[in-house]
C-alpha atoms as a PDB file:
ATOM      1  CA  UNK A   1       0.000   0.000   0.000  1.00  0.00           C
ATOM      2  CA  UNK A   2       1.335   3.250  -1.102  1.00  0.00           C
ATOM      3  CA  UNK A   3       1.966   6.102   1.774  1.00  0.00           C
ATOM      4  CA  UNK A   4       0.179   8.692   0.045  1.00  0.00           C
ATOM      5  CA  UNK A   5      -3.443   6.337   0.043  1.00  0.00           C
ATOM      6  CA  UNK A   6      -3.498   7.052   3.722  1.00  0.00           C
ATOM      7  CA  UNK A   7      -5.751   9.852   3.979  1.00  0.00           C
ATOM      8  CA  UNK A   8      -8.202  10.981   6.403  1.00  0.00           C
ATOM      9  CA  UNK A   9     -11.085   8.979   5.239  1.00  0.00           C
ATOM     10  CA  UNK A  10      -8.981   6.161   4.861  1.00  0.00           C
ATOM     11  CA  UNK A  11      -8.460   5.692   8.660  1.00  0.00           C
ATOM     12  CA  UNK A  12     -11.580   6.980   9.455  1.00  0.00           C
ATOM     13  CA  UNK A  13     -12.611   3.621   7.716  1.00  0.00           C
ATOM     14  CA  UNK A  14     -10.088   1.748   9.183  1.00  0.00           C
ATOM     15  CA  UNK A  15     -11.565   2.529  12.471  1.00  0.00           C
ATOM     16  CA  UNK A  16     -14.462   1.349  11.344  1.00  0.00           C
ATOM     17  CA  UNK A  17     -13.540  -2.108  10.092  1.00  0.00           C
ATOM     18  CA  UNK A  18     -12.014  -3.150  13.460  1.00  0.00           C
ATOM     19  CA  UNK A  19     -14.777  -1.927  14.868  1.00  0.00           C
ATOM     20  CA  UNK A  20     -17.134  -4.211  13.087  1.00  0.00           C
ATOM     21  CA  UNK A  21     -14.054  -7.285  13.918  1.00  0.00           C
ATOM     22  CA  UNK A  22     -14.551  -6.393  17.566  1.00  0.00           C
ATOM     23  CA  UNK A  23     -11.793  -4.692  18.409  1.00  0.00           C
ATOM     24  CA  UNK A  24     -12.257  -1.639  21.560  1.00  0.00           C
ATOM     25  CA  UNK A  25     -11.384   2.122  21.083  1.00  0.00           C
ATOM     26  CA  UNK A  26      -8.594   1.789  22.965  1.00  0.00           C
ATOM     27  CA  UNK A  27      -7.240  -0.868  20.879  1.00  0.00           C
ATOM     28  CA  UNK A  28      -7.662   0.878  17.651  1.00  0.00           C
ATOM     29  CA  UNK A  29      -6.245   4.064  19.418  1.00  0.00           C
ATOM     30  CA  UNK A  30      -3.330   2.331  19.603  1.00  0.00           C
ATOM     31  CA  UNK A  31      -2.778   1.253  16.132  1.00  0.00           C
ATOM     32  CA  UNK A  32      -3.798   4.881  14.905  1.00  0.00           C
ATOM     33  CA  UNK A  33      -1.371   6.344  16.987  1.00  0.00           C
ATOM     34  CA  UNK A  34       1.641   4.873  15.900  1.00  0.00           C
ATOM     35  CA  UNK A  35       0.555   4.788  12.516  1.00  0.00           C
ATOM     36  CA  UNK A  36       0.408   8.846  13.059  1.00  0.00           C
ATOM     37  CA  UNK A  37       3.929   8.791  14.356  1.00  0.00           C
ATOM     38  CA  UNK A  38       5.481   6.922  12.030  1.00  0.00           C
ATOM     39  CA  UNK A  39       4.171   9.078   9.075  1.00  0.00           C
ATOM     40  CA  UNK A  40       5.648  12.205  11.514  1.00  0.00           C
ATOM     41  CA  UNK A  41       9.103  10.445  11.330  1.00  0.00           C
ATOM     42  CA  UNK A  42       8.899  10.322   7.415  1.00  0.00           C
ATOM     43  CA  UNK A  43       7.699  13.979   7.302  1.00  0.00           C
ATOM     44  CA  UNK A  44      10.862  14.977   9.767  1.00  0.00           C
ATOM     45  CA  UNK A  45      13.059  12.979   7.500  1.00  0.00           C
ATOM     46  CA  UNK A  46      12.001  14.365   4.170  1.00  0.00           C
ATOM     47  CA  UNK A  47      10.588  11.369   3.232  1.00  0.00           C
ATOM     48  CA  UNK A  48       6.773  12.889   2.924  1.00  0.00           C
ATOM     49  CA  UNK A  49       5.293  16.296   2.897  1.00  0.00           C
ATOM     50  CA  UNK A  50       2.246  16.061   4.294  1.00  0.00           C
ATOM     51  CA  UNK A  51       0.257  14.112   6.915  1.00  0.00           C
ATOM     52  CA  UNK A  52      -2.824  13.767   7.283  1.00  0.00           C
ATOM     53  CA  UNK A  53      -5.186  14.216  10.404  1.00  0.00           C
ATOM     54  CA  UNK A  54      -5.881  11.362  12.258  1.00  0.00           C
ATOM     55  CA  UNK A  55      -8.823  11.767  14.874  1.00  0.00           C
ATOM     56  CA  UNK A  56      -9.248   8.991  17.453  1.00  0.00           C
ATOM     57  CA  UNK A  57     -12.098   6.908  19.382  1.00  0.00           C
ATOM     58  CA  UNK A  58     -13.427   8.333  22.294  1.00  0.00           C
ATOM     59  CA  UNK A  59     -12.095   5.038  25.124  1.00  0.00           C
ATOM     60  CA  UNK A  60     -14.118   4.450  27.817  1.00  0.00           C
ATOM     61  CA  UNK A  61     -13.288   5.310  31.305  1.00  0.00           C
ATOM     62  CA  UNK A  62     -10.413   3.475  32.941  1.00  0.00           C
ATOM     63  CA  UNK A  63     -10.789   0.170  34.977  1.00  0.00           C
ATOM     64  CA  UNK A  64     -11.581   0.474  38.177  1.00  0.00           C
ATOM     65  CA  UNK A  65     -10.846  -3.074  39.764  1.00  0.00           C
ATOM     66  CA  UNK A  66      -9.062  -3.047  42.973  1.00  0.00           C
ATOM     67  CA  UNK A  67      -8.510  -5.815  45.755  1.00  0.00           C
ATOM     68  CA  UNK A  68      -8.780  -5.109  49.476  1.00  0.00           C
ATOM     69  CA  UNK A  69      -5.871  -7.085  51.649  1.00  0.00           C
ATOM     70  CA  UNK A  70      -8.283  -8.755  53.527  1.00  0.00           C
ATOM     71  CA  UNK A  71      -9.331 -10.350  49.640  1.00  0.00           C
ATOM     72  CA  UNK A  72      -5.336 -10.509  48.395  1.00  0.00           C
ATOM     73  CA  UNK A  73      -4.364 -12.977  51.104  1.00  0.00           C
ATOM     74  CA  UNK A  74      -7.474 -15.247  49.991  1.00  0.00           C
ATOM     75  CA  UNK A  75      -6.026 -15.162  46.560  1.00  0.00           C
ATOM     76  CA  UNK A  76      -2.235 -15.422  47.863  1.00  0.00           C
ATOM     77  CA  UNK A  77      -3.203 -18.731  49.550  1.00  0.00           C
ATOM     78  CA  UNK A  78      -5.125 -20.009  46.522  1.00  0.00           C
ATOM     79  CA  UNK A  79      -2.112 -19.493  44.134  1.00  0.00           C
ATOM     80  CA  UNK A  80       0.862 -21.941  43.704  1.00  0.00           C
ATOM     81  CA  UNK A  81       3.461 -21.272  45.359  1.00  0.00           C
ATOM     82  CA  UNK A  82       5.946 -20.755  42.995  1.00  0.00           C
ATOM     83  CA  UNK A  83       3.763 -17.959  41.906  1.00  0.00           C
ATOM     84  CA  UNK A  84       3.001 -16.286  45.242  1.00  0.00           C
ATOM     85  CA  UNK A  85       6.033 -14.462  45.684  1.00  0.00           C
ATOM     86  CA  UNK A  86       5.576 -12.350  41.986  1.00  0.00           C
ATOM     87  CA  UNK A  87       1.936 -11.629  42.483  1.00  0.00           C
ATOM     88  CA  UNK A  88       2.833 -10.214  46.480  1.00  0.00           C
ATOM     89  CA  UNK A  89       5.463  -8.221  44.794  1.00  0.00           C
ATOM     90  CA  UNK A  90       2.852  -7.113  42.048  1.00  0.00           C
ATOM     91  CA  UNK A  91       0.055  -6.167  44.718  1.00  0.00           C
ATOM     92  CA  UNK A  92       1.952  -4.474  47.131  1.00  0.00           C
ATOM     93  CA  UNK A  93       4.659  -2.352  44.989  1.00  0.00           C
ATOM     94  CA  UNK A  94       3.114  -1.820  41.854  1.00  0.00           C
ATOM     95  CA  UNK A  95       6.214  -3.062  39.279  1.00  0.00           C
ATOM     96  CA  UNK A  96       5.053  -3.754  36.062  1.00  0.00           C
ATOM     97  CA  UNK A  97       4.975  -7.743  35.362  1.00  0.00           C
ATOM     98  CA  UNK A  98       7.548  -7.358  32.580  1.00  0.00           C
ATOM     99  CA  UNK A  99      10.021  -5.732  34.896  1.00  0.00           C
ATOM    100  CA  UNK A 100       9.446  -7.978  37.466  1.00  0.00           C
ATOM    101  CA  UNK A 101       9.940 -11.018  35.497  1.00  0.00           C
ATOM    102  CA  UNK A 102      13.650  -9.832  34.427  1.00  0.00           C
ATOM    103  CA  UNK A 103      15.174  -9.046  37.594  1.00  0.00           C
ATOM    104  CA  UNK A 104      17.872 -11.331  38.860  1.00  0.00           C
ATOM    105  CA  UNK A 105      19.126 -12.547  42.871  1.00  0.00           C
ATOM    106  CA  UNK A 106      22.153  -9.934  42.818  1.00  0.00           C
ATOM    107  CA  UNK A 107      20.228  -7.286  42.342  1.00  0.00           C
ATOM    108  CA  UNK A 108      17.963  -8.589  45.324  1.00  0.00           C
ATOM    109  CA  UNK A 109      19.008  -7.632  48.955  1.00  0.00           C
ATOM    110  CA  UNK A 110      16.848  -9.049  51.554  1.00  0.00           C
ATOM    111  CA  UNK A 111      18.856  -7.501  54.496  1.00  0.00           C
ATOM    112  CA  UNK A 112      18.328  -4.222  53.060  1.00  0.00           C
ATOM    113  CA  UNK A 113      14.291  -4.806  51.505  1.00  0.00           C
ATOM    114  CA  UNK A 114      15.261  -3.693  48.100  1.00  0.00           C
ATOM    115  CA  UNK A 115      15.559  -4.422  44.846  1.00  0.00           C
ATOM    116  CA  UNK A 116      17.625  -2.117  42.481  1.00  0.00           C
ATOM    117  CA  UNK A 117      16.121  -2.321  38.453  1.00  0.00           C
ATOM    118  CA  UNK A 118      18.618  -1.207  35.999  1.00  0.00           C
ATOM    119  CA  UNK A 119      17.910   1.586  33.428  1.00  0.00           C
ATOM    120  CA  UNK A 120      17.592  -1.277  30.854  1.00  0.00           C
ATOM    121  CA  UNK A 121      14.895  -3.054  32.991  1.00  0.00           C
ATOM    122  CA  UNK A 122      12.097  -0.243  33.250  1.00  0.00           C
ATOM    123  CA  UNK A 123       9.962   0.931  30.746  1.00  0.00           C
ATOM    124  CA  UNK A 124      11.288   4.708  31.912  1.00  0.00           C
ATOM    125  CA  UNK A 125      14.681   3.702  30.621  1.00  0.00           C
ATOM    126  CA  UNK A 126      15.727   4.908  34.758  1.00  0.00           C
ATOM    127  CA  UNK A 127      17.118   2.923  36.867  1.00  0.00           C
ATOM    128  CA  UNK A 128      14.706   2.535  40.773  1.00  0.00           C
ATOM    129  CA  UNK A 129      15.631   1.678  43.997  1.00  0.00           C
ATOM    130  CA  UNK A 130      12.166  -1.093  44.765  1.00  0.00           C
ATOM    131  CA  UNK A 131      11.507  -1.426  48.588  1.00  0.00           C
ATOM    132  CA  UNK A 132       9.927  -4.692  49.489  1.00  0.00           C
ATOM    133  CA  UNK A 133       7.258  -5.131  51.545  1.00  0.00           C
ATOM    134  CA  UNK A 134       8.094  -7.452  54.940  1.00  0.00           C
ATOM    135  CA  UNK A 135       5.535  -9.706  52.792  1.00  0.00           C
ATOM    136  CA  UNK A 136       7.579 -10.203  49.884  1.00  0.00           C
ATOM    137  CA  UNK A 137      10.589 -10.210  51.708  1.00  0.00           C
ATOM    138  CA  UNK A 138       9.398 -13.520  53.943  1.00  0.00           C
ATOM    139  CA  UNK A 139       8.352 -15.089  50.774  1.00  0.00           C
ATOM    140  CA  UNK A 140      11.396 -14.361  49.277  1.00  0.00           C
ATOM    141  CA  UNK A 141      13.240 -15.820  51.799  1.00  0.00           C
ATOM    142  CA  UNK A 142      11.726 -19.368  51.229  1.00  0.00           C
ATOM    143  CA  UNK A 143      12.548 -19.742  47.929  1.00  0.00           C
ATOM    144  CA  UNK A 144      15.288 -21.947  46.785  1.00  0.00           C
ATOM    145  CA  UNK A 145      17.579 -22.037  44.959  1.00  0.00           C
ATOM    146  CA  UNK A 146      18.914 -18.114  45.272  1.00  0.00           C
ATOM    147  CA  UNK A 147      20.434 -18.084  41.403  1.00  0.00           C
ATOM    148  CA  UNK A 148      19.033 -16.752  38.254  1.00  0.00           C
ATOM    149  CA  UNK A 149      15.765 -15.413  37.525  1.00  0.00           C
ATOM    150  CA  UNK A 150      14.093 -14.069  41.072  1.00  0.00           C
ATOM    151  CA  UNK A 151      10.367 -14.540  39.894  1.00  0.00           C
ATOM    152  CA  UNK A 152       8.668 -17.376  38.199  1.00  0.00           C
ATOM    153  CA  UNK A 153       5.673 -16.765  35.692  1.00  0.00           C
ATOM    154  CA  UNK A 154       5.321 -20.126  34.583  1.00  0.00           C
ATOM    155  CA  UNK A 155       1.617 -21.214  33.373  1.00  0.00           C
ATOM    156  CA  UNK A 156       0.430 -17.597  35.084  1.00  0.00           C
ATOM    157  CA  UNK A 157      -2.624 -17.407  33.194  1.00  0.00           C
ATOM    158  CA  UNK A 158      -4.019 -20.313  33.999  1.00  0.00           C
ATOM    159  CA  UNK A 159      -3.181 -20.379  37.405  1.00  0.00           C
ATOM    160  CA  UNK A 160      -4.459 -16.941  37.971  1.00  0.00           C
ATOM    161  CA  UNK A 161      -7.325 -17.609  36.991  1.00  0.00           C
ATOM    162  CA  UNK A 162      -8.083 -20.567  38.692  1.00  0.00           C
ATOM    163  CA  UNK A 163      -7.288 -18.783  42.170  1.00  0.00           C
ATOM    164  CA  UNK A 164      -9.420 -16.584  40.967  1.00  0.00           C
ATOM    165  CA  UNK A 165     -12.543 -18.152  40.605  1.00  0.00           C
ATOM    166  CA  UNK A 166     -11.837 -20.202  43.799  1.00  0.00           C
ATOM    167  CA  UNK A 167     -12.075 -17.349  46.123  1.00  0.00           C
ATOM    168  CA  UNK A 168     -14.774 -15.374  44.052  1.00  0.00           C
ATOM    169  CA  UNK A 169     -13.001 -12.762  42.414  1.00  0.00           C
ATOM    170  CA  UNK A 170     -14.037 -14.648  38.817  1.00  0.00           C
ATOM    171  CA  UNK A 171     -15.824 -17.283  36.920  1.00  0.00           C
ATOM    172  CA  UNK A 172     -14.653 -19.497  34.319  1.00  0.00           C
ATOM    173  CA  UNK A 173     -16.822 -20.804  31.832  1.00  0.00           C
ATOM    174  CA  UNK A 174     -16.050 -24.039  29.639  1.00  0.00           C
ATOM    175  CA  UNK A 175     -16.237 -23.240  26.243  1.00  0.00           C
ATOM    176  CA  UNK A 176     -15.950 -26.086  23.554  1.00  0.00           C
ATOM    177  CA  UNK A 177     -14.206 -25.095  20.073  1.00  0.00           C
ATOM    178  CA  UNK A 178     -15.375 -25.876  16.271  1.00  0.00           C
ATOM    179  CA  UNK A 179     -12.409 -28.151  16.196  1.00  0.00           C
ATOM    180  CA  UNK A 180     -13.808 -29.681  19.542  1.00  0.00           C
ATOM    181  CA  UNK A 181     -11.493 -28.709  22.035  1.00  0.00           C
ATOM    182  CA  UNK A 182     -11.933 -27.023  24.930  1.00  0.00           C
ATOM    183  CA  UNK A 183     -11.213 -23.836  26.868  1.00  0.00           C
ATOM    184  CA  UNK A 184     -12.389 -21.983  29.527  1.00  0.00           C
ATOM    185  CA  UNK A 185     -13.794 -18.117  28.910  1.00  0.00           C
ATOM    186  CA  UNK A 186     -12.442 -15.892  32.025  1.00  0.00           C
ATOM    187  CA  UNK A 187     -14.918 -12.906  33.758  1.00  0.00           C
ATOM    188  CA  UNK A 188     -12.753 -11.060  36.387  1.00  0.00           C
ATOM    189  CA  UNK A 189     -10.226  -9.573  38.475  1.00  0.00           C
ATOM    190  CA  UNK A 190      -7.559  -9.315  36.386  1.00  0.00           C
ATOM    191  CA  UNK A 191      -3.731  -9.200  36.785  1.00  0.00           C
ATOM    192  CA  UNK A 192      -3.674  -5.393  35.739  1.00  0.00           C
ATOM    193  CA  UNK A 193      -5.201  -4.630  38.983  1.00  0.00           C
ATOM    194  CA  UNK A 194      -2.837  -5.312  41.071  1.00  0.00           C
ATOM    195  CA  UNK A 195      -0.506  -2.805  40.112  1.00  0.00           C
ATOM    196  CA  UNK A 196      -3.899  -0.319  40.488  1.00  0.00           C
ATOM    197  CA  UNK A 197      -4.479  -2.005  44.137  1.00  0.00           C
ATOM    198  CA  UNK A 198      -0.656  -1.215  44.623  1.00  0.00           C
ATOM    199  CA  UNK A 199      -1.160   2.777  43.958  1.00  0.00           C
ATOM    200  CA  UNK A 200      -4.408   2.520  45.833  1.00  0.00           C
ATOM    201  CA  UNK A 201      -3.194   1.639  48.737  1.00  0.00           C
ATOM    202  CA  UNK A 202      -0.203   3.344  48.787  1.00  0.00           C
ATOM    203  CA  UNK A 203      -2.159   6.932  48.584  1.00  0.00           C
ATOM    204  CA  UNK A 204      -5.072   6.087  50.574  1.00  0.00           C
ATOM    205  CA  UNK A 205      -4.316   3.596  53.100  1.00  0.00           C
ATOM    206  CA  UNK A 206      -0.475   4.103  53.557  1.00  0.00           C
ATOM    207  CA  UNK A 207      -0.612   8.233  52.781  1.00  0.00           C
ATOM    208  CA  UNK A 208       2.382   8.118  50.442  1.00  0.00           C
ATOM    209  CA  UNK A 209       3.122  11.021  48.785  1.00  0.00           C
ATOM    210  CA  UNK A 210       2.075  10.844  45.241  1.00  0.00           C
ATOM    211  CA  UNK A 211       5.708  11.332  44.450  1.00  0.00           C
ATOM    212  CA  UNK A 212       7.173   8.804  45.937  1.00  0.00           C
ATOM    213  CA  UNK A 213       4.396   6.440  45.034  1.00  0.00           C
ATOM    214  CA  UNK A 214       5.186   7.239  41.570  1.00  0.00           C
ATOM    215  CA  UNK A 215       8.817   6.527  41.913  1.00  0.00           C
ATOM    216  CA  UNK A 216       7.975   3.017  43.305  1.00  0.00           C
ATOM    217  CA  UNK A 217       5.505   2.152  40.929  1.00  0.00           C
ATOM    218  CA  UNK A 218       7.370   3.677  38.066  1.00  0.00           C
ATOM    219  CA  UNK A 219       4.925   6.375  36.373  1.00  0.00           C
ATOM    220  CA  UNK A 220       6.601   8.621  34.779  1.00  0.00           C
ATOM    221  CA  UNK A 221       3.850  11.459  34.733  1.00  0.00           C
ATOM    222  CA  UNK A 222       0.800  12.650  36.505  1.00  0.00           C
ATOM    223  CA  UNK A 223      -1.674  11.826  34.354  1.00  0.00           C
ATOM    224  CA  UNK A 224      -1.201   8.338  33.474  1.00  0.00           C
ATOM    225  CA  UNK A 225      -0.537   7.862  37.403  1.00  0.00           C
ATOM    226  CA  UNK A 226      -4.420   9.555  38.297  1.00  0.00           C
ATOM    227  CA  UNK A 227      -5.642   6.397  36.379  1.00  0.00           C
ATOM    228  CA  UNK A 228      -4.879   4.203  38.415  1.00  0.00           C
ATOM    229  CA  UNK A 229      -5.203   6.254  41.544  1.00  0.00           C
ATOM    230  CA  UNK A 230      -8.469   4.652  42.379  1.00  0.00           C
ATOM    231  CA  UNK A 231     -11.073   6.414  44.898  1.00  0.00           C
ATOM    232  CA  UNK A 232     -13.935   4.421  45.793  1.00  0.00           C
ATOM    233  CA  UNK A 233     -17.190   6.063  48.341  1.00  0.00           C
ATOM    234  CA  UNK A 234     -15.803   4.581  51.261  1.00  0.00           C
ATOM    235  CA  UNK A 235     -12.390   7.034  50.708  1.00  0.00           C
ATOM    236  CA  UNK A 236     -15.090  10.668  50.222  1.00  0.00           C
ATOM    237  CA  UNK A 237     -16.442   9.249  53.517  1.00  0.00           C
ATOM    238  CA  UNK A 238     -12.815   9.063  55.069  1.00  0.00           C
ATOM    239  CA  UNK A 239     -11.862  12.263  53.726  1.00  0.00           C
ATOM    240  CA  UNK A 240     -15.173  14.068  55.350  1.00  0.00           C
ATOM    241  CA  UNK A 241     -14.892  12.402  58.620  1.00  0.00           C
ATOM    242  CA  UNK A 242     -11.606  13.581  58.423  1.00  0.00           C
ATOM    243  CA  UNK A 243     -12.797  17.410  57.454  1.00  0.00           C
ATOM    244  CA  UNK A 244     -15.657  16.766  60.320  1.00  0.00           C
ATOM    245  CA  UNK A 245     -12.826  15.829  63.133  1.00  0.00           C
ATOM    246  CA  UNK A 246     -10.693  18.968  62.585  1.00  0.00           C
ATOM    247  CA  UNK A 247     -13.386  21.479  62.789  1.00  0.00           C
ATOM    248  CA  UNK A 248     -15.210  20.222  65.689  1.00  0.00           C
ATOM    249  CA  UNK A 249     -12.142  21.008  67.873  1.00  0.00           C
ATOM    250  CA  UNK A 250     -12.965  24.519  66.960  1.00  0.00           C
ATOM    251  CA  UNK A 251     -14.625  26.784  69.704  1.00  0.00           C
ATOM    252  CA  UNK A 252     -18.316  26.498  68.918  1.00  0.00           C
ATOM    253  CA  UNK A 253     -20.625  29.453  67.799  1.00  0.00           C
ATOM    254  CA  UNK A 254     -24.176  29.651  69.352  1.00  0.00           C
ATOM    255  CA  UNK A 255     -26.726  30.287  67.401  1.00  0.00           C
ATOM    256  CA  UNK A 256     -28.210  34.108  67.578  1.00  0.00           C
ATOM    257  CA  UNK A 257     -25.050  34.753  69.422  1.00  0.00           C
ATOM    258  CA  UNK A 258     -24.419  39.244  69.181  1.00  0.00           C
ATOM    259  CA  UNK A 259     -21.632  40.060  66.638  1.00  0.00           C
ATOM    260  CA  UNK A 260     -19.006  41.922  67.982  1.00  0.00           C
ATOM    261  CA  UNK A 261     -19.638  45.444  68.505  1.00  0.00           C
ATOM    262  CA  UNK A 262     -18.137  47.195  65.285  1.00  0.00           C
ATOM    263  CA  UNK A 263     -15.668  50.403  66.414  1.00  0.00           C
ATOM    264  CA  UNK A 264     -17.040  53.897  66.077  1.00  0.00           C
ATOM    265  CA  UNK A 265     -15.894  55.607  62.562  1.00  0.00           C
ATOM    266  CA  UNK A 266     -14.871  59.250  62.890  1.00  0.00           C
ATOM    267  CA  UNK A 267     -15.517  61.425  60.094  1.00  0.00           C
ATOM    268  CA  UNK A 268     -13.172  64.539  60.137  1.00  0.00           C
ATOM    269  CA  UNK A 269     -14.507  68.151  58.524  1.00  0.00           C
ATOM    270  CA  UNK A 270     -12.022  69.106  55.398  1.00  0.00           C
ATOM    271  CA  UNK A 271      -9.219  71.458  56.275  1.00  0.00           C
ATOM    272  CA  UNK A 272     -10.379  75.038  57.156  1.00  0.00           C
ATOM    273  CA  UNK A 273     -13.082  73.854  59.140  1.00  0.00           C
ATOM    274  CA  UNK A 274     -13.800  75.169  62.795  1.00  0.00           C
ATOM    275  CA  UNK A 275     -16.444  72.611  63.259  1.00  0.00           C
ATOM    276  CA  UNK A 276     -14.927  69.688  65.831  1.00  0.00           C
ATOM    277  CA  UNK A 277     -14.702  65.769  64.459  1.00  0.00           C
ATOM    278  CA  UNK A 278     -18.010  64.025  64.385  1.00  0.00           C
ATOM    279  CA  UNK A 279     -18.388  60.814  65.056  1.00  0.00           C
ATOM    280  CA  UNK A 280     -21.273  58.426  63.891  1.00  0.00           C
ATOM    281  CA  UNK A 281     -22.280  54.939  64.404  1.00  0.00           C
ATOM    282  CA  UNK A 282     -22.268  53.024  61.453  1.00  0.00           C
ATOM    283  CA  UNK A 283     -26.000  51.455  60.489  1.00  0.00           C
END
């Protein structure tokens, strides 16, 4: 397909026809947004003259799926246990699973709580400092042997899943194919929300500063962080009972109590006047 066939209406239509395959907003987003910057790297290069406006879907609000830690030790103690370490570390720091998955024993220190990611291992191309939670670190400390690859992945899907639907945070549905096998169609938490649990609770039940959050969980800027900054009714209560605590330690005010009296105002004569100041009440 030539360059210059991309027009306007061309991904306009494009838009369309995933669309109709079932593809999301978001998805198609995606697509038209690289497509957009590619053609901006030809026109910077010479390559092109001219690009051509590219208008995208209106997405839908972001997720909102959280899990309380009453609900993430359920889970915890339904999952494998090869797995249980990665998902604690997931839930409670926020790391993205890709970063997580590369990170090696040297660069863990148990003593210390930390794990240090290298500039190549994050998405932010910056090296972190990761604390651990006390969590994390206990699990850590079971696992043997200490070499290679920290964090084991392994059949995750699946697994997930399954511990899942065994403590109620999904259902799995057996679906049999054309060809007839079978699989199972998933309806749930998903393993996206733990890294919005991890923000959660790190701004409202730990009061982190958003800063620092963000330099644990490795957002880079504000607005990408505020989506998964999740506030539920229970937190508006919080924050009220909170407003309602500080100003009832105020002195009270009873009702039809007399304002103060308001000073007298003097009104002095202009210059050349004999007449003495007179003074008035204001009404």
């Amino acid at each position: 397909m030539l360059v210059s066939a991309i027009t306007t209406e061309w991904t306009r239509q494009f838009g369309r026809n995933r669309k109709a395959d079932g593809v999301g907003p978001a998805m198609i987003n995606r697509s038209l947004q690289c497509l957009r910057r590619a053609m901006n790297i030809m026109r910077e290069e010479g390559k092109i003259s001219h690009v051509p406006v590219i208008r995208l879907h209106k997405e839908p609000p972001a997720r909102q799926g959280f899990m309380t830690p009453e609900k993430f030790e359920e889970l915890l103690k339904a999952l494998p246990t090869y797995l249980r370490a990665y998902i604690a570390l997931l839930y409670f720091s926020g790391v993205r699973k890709s970063e997580a998955l590369v990170v090696d024993w040297p660069q863990v220190d148990l003593d210390a709580r930390e794990i240090r990611l290298t500039p190549e291992q994050c998405k932010s191309d910056e090296g972190r400092v990761l604390p651990l939670h006390s969590r994390v670190v206990d699990l850590l400390r079971q696992q043997e042997p200490k070499v290679g690859k920290v964090f084991d992945a392994s059949n995750l899907r699946a697994e997930w899943e399954i511990a899942c639907a065994a403590v109620g945070l999904g259902t799995r549905t057996k679906v049999k194919g054309p060809a007839g096998y079978s699989w199972h169609k998933y309806h749930g938490t998903r393993l996206h929300d733990m890294r919005r649990s991890a923000v959660r609770n790190m701004r409202v039940l730990g009061h982190v500063p958003e800063g620092v959050a963000m330099k644990i969980s490795g957002h880079r800027t504000r607005a990408v962080f505020e989506r998964y900054n999740i506030v539920i009714t229970d937190d508006l209560h919080t924050a009220m009972q909170a407003v309602e605590r500080a100003t009832l330690s105020l002195p009270p005010v009873a009702n039809g109590q007399a304002s103060p009296k308001k000073p007298n105002v003097q009104i002095r004569v202009q210059s050349g006047s004999r007449k003495p100041p007179k003074t008035v009440k204001p009404a």
